[in-house]
C-alpha atoms as a PDB file:
ATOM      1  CA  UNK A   1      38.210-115.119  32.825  1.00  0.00           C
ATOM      2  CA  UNK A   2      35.503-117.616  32.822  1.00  0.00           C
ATOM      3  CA  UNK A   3      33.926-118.550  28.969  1.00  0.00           C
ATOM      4  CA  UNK A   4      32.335-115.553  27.772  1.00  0.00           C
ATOM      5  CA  UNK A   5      29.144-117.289  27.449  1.00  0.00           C
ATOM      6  CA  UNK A   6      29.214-118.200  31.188  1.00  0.00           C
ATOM      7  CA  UNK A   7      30.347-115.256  32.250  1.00  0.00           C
ATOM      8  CA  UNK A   8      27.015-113.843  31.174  1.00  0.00           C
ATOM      9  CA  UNK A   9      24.902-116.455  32.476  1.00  0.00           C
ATOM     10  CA  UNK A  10      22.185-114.942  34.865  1.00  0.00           C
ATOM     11  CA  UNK A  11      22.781-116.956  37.080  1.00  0.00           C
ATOM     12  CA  UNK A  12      25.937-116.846  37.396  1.00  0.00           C
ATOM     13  CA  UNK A  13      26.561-113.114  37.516  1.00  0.00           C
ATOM     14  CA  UNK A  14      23.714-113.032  40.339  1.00  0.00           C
ATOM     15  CA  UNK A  15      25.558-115.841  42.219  1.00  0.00           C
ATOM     16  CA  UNK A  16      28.973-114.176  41.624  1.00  0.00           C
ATOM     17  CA  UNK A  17      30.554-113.505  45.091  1.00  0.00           C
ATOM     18  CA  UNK A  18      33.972-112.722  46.681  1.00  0.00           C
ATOM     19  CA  UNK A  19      35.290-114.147  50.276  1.00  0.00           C
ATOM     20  CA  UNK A  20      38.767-113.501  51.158  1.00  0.00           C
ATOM     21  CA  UNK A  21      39.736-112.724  47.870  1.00  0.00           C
ATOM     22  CA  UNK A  22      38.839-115.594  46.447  1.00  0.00           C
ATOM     23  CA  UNK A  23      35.794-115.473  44.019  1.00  0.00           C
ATOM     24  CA  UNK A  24      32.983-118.223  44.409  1.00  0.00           C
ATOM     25  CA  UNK A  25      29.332-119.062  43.226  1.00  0.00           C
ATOM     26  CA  UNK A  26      26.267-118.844  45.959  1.00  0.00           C
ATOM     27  CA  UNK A  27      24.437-121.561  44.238  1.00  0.00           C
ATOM     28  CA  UNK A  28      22.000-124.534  45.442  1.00  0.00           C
ATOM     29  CA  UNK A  29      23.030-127.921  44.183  1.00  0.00           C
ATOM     30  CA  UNK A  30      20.228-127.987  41.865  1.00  0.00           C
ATOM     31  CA  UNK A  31      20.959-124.861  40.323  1.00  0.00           C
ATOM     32  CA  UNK A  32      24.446-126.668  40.055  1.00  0.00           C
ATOM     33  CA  UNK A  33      23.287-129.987  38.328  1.00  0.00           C
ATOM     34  CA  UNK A  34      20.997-127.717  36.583  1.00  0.00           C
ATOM     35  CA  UNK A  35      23.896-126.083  34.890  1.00  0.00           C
ATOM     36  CA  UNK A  36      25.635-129.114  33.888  1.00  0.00           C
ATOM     37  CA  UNK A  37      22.755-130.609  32.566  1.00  0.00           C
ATOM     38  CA  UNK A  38      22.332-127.321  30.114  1.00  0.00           C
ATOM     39  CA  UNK A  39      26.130-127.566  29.389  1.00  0.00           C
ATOM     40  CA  UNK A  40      25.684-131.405  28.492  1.00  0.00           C
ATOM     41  CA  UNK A  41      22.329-130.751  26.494  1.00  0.00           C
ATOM     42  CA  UNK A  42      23.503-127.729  24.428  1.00  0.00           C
ATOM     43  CA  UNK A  43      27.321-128.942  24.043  1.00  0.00           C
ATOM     44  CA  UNK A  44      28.291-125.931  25.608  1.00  0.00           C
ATOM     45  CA  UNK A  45      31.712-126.091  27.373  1.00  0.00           C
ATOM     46  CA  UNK A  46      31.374-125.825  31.346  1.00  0.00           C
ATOM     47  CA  UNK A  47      35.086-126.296  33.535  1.00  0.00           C
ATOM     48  CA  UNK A  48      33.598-126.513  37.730  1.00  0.00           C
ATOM     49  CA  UNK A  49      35.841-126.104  40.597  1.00  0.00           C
ATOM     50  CA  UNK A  50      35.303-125.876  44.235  1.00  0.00           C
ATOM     51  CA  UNK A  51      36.714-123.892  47.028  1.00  0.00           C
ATOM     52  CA  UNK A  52      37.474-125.241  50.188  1.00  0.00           C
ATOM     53  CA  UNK A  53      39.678-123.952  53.029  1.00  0.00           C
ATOM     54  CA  UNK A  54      42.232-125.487  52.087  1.00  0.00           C
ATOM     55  CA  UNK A  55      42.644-123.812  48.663  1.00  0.00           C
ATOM     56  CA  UNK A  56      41.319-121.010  50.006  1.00  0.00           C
ATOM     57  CA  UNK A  57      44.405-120.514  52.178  1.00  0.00           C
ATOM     58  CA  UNK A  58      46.811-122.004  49.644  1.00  0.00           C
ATOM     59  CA  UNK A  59      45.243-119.426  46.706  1.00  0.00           C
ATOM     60  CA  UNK A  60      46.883-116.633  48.794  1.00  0.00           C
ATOM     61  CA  UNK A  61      49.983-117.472  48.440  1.00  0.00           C
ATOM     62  CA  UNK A  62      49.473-119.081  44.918  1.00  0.00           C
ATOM     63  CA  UNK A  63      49.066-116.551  42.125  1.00  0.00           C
ATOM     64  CA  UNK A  64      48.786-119.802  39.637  1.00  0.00           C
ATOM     65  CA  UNK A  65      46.142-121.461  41.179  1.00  0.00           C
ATOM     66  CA  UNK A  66      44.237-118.211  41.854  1.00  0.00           C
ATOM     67  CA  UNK A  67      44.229-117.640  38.747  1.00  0.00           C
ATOM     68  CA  UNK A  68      43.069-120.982  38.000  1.00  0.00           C
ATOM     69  CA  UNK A  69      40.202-120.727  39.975  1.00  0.00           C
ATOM     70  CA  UNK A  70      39.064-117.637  38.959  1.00  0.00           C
ATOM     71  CA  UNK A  71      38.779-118.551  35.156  1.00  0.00           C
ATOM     72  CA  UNK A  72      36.533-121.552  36.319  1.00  0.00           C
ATOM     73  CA  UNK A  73      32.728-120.745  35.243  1.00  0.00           C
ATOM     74  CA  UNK A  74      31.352-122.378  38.146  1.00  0.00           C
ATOM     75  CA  UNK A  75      32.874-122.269  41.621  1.00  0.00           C
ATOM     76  CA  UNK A  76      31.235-124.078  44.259  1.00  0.00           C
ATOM     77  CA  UNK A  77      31.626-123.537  48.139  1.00  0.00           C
ATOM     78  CA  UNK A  78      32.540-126.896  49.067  1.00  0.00           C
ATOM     79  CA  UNK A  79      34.006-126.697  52.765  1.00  0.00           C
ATOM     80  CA  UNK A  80      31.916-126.125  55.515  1.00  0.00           C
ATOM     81  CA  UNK A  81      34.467-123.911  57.060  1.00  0.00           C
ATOM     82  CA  UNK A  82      34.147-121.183  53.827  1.00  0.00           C
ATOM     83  CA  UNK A  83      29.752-121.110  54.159  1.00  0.00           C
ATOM     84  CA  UNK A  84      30.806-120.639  58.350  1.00  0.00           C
ATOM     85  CA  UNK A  85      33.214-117.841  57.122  1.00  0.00           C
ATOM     86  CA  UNK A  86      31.431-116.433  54.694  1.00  0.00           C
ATOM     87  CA  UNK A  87      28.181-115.960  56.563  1.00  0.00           C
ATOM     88  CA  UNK A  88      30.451-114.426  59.254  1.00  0.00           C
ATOM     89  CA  UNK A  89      31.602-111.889  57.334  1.00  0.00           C
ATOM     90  CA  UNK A  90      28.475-111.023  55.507  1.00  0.00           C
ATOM     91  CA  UNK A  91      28.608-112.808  52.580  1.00  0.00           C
ATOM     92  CA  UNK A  92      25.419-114.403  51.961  1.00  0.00           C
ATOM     93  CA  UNK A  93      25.397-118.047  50.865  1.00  0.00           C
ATOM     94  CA  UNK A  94      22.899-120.379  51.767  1.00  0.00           C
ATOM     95  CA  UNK A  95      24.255-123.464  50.870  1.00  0.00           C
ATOM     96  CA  UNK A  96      27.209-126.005  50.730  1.00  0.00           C
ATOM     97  CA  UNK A  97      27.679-127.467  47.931  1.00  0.00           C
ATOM     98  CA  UNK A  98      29.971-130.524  48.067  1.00  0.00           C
ATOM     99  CA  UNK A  99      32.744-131.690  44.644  1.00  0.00           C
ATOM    100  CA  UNK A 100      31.842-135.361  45.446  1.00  0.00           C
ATOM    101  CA  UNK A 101      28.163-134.559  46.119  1.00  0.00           C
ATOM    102  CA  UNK A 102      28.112-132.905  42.857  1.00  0.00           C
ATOM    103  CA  UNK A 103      29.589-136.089  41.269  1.00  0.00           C
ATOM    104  CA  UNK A 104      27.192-138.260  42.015  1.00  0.00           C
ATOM    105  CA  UNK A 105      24.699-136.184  41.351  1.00  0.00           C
ATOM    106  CA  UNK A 106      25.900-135.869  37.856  1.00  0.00           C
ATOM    107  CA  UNK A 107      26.369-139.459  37.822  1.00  0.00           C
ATOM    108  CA  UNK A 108      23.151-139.812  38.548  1.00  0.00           C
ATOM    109  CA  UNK A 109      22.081-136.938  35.526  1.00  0.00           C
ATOM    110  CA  UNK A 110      24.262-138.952  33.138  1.00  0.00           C
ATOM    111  CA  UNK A 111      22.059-142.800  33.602  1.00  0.00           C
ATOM    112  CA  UNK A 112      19.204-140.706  33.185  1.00  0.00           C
ATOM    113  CA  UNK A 113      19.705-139.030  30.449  1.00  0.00           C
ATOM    114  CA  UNK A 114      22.080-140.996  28.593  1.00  0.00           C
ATOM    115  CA  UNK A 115      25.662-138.851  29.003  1.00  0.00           C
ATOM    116  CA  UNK A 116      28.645-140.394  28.902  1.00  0.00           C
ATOM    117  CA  UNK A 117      31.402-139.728  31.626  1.00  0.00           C
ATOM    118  CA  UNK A 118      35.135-140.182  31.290  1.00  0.00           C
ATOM    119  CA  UNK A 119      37.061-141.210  34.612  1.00  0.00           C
ATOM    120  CA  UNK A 120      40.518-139.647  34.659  1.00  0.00           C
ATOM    121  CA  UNK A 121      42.696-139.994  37.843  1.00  0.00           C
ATOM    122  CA  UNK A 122      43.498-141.917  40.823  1.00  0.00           C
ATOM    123  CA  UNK A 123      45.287-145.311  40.954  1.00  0.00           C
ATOM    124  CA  UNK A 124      43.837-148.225  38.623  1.00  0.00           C
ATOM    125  CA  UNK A 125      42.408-150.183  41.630  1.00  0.00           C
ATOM    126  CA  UNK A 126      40.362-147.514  41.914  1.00  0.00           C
ATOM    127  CA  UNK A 127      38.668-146.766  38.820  1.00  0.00           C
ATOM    128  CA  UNK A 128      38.276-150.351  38.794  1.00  0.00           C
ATOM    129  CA  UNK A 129      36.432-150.445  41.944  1.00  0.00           C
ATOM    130  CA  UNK A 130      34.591-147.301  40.293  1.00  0.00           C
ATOM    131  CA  UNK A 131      33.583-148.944  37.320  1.00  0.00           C
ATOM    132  CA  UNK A 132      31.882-151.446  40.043  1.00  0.00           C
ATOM    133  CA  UNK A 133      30.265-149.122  42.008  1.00  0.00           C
ATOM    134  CA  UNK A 134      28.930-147.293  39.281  1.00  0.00           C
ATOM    135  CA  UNK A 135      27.695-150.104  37.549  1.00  0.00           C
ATOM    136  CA  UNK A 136      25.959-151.304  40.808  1.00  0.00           C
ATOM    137  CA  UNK A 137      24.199-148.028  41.283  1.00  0.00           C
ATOM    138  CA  UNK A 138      23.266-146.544  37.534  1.00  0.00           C
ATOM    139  CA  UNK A 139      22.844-149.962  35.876  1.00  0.00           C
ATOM    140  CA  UNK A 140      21.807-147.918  32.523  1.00  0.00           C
ATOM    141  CA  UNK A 141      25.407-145.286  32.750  1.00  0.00           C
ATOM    142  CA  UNK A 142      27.789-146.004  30.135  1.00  0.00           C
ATOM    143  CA  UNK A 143      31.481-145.189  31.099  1.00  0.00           C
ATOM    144  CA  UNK A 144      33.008-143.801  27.968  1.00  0.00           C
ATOM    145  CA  UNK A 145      36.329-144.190  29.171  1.00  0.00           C
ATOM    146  CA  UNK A 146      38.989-144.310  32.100  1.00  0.00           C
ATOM    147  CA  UNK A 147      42.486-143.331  32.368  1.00  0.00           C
ATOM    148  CA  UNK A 148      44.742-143.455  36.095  1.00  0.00           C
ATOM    149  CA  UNK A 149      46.563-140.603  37.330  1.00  0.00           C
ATOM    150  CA  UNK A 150      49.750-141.888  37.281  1.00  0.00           C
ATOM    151  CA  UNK A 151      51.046-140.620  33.417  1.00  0.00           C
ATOM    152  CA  UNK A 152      54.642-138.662  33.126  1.00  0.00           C
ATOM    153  CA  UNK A 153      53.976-134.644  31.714  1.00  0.00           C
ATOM    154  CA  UNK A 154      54.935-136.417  28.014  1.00  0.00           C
ATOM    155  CA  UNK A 155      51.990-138.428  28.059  1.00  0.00           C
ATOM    156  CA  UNK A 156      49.157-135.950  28.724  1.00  0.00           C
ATOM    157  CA  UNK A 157      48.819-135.502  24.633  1.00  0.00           C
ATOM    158  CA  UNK A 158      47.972-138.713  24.527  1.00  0.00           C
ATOM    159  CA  UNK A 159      45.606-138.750  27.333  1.00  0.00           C
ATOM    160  CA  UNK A 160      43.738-135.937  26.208  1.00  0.00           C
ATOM    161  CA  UNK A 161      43.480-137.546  22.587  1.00  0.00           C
ATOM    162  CA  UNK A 162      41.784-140.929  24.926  1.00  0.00           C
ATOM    163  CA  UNK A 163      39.635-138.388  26.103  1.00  0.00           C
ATOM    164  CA  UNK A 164      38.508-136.630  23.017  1.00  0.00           C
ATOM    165  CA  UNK A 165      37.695-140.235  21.186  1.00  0.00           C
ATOM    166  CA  UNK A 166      35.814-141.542  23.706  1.00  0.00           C
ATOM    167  CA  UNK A 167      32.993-139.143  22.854  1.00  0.00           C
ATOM    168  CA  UNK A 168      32.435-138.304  26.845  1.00  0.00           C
ATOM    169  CA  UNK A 169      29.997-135.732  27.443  1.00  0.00           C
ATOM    170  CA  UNK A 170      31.416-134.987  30.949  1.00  0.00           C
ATOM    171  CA  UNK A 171      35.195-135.264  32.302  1.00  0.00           C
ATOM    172  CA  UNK A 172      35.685-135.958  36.225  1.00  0.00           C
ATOM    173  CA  UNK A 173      39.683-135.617  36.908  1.00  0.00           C
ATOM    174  CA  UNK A 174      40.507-137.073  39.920  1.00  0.00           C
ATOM    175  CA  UNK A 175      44.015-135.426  40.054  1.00  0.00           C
ATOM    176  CA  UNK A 176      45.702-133.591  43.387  1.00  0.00           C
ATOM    177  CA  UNK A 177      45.645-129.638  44.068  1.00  0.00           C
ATOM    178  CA  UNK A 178      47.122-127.499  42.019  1.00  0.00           C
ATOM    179  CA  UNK A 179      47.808-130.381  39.559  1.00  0.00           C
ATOM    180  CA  UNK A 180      44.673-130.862  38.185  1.00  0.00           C
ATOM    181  CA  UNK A 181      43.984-126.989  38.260  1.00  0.00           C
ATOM    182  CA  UNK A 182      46.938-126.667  36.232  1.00  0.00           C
ATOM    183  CA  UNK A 183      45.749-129.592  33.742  1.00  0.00           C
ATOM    184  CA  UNK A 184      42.297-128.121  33.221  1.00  0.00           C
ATOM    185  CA  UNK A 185      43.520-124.546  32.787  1.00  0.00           C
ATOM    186  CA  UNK A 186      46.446-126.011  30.112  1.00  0.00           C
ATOM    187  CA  UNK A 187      43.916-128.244  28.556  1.00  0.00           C
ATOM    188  CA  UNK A 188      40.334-126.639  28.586  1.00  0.00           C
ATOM    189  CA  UNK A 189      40.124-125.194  25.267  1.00  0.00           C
ATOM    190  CA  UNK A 190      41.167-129.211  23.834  1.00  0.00           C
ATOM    191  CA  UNK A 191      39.013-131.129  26.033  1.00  0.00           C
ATOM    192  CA  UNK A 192      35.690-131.678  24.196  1.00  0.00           C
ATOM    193  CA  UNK A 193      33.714-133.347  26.958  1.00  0.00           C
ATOM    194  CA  UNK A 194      30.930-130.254  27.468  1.00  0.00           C
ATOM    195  CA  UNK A 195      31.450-130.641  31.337  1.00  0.00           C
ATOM    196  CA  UNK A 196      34.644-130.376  32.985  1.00  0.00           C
ATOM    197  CA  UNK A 197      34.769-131.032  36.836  1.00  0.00           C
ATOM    198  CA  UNK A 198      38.104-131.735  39.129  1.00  0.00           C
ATOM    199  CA  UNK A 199      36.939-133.924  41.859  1.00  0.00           C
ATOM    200  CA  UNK A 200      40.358-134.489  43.931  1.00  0.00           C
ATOM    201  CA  UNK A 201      40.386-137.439  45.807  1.00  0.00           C
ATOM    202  CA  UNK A 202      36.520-137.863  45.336  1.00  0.00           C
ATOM    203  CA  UNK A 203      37.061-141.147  43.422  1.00  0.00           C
ATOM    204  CA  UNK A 204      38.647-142.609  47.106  1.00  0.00           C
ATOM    205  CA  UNK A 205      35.797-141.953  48.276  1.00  0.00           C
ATOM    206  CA  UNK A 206      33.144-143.227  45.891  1.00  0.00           C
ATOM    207  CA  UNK A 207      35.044-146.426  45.474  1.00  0.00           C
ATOM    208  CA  UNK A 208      34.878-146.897  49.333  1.00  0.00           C
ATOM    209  CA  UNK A 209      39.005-146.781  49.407  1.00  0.00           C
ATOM    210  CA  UNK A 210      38.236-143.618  51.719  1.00  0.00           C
ATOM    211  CA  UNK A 211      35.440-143.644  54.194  1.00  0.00           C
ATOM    212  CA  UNK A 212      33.489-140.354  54.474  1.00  0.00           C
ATOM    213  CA  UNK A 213      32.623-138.642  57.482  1.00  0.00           C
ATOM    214  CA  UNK A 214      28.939-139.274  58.647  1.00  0.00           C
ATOM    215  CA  UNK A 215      26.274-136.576  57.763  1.00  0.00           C
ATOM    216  CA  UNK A 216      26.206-135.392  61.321  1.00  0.00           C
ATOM    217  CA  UNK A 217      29.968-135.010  61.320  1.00  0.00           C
ATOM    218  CA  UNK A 218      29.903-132.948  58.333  1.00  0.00           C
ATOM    219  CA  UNK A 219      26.700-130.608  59.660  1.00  0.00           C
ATOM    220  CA  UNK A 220      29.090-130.295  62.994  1.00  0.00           C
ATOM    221  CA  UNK A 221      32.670-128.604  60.407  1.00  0.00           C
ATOM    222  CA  UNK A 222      34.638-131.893  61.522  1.00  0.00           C
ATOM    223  CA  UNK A 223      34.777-133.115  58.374  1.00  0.00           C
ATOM    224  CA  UNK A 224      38.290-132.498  58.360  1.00  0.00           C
ATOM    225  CA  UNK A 225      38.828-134.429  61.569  1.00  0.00           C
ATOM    226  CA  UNK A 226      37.412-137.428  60.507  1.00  0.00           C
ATOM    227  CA  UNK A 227      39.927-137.008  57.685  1.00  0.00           C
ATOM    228  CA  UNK A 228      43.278-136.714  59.986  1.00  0.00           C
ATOM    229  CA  UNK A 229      41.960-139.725  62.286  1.00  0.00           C
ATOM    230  CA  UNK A 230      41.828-142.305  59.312  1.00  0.00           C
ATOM    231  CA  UNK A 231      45.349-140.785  57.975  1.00  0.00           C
ATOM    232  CA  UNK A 232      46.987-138.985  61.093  1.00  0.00           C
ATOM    233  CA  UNK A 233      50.410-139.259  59.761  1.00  0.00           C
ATOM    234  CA  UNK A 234      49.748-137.830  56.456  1.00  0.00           C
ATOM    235  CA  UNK A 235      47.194-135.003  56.960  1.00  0.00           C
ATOM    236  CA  UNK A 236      47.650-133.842  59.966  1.00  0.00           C
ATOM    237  CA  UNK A 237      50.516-131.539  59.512  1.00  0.00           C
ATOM    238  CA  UNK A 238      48.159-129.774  56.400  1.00  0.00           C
ATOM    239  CA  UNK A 239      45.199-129.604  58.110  1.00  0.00           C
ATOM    240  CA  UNK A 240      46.741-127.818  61.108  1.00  0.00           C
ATOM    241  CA  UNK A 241      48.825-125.324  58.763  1.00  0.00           C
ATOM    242  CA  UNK A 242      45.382-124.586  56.522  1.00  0.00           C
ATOM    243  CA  UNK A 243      43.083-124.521  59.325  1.00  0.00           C
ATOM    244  CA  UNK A 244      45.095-122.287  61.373  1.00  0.00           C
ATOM    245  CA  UNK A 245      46.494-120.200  58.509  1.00  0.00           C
ATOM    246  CA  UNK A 246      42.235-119.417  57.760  1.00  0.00           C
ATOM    247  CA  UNK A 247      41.151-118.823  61.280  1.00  0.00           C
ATOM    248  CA  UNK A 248      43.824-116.065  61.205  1.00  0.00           C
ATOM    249  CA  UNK A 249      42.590-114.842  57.938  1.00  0.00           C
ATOM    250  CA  UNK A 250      39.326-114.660  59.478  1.00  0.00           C
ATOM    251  CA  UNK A 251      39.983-113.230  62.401  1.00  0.00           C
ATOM    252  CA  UNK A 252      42.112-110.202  60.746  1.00  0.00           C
ATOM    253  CA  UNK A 253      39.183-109.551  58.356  1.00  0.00           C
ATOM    254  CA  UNK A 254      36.372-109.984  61.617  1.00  0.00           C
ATOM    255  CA  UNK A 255      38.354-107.308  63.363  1.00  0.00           C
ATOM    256  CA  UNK A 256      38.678-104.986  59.906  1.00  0.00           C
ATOM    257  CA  UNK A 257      35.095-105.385  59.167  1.00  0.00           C
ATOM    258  CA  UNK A 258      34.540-104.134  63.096  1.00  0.00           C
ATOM    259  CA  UNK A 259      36.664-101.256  62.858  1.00  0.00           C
ATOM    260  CA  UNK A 260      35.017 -99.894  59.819  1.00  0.00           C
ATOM    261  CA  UNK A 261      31.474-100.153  60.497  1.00  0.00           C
END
């Protein structure tokens, strides 16, 4: 389960919701930054996660990864396609609430306030392009450290001791699904950054490696459509397999909901 202290948030147990099976937090993205900002301030340990459709379908079949999500204290509704579901089934959330909009928020948290974020993931390139970019924006953040995703099992001792002496107060790990859920779950009770966050391939994007889709694309659910037409060969296979897999899901849990009203 999530941190015993979180668990009992107010918030959080208010927010609490289930979709599908999988477990998820109805919360604004200020009540979001809100709780990383209390984590930060009262050293309070915080581990975020996000659920999109694509975990969402892949949790299913994952008991692992489930289970990883579940013990998160925060879970954010991050795909468009989970607030459509959810709403359609009656589950009321108001709001999306995006892993690489909450990253820059908290970027944004950390230059004002004076937190200190460790960069962990991604290839070198780009954390270097990062450390640019976030330089260029949030002239006052200081990066307390950085560390590419591209270490062998034997090393992650050593990366978590980089972490721990860099005196972060927040950790963004910019690892692959279930990998990083897997790290954070392994690790979380080491790590003493207060916030804890997987961001996936949000780093891509804030470095400009990955273009995002434009704000009306995103309000439309083609998000992930943008994504297959700048990589066709890559994604296209997993988007189709998720994306079908979840309209199923839906559509068996419409039809149940129907029959038993």
């Amino acid at each position: 389960m999530a941190s015993t202290a979180w668990a009992e948030h107010a918030l959080l147990v208010q927010r609490r919701r289930e979709f599908l099976g999988a477990p998820m937090h109805a919360l604004s993205m200020a009540e979001t930054i809100g709780l990383a900002d209390e984590s930060m301030r009262t050293r309070q340990p915080l581990l975020h996660t996000v659920v999109n459709v694509a975990k969402l379908v892949t949790m299913r079949n994952n008991a692992e990864l489930r289970e990883d999500v579940a013990t998160a204290d925060v879970i954010n509704v991050d795909g468009i396609g989970v607030l459509w579901g959810a709403r359609l089934l009656g589950v009321d959330i108001d709001e999306r609430v995006a892993g690489v909009d909450v990253m820059t928020e908290i970027f944004a948290l950390c230059a004002d306030k004076g937190y200190r974020p460790f960069l962990l993931g991604a290839e070198q390139h780009v954390l270097d392009a990062m450390v640019v970019e976030l330089a260029r924006r949030y002239p006052r953040l200081v990066v307390a450290g950085t560390q590419h995703g591209y270490f062998a099992p034997e090393q992650e001792g050593d990366v978590i001791a980089a972490i721990n002496a860099s005196g972060a107060d927040c950790l963004f790990v910019a690892l692959p699904t279930p990998r990083k859920e897997r790290f954070l779950k392994r690790y979380r009770n080491e790590l003493q950054p207060s916030f804890v966050m997987g961001v996936g391939g949000s780093f891509d994007v804030f470095a400009g490696k990955v273009a995002r889709a434009p704000a009306l694309v995103q309000r439309l659910g083609l998000e992930w459509l943008f994504r297959v037409a700048q990589e066709p060969r890559r994604l296209w296979r997993r988007y189709y397999d998720t994306n079908t897999a979840y309209a199923a899901l839906l559509w068996q849990a419409y039809r149940s909901r129907g029959t038993s009203h």
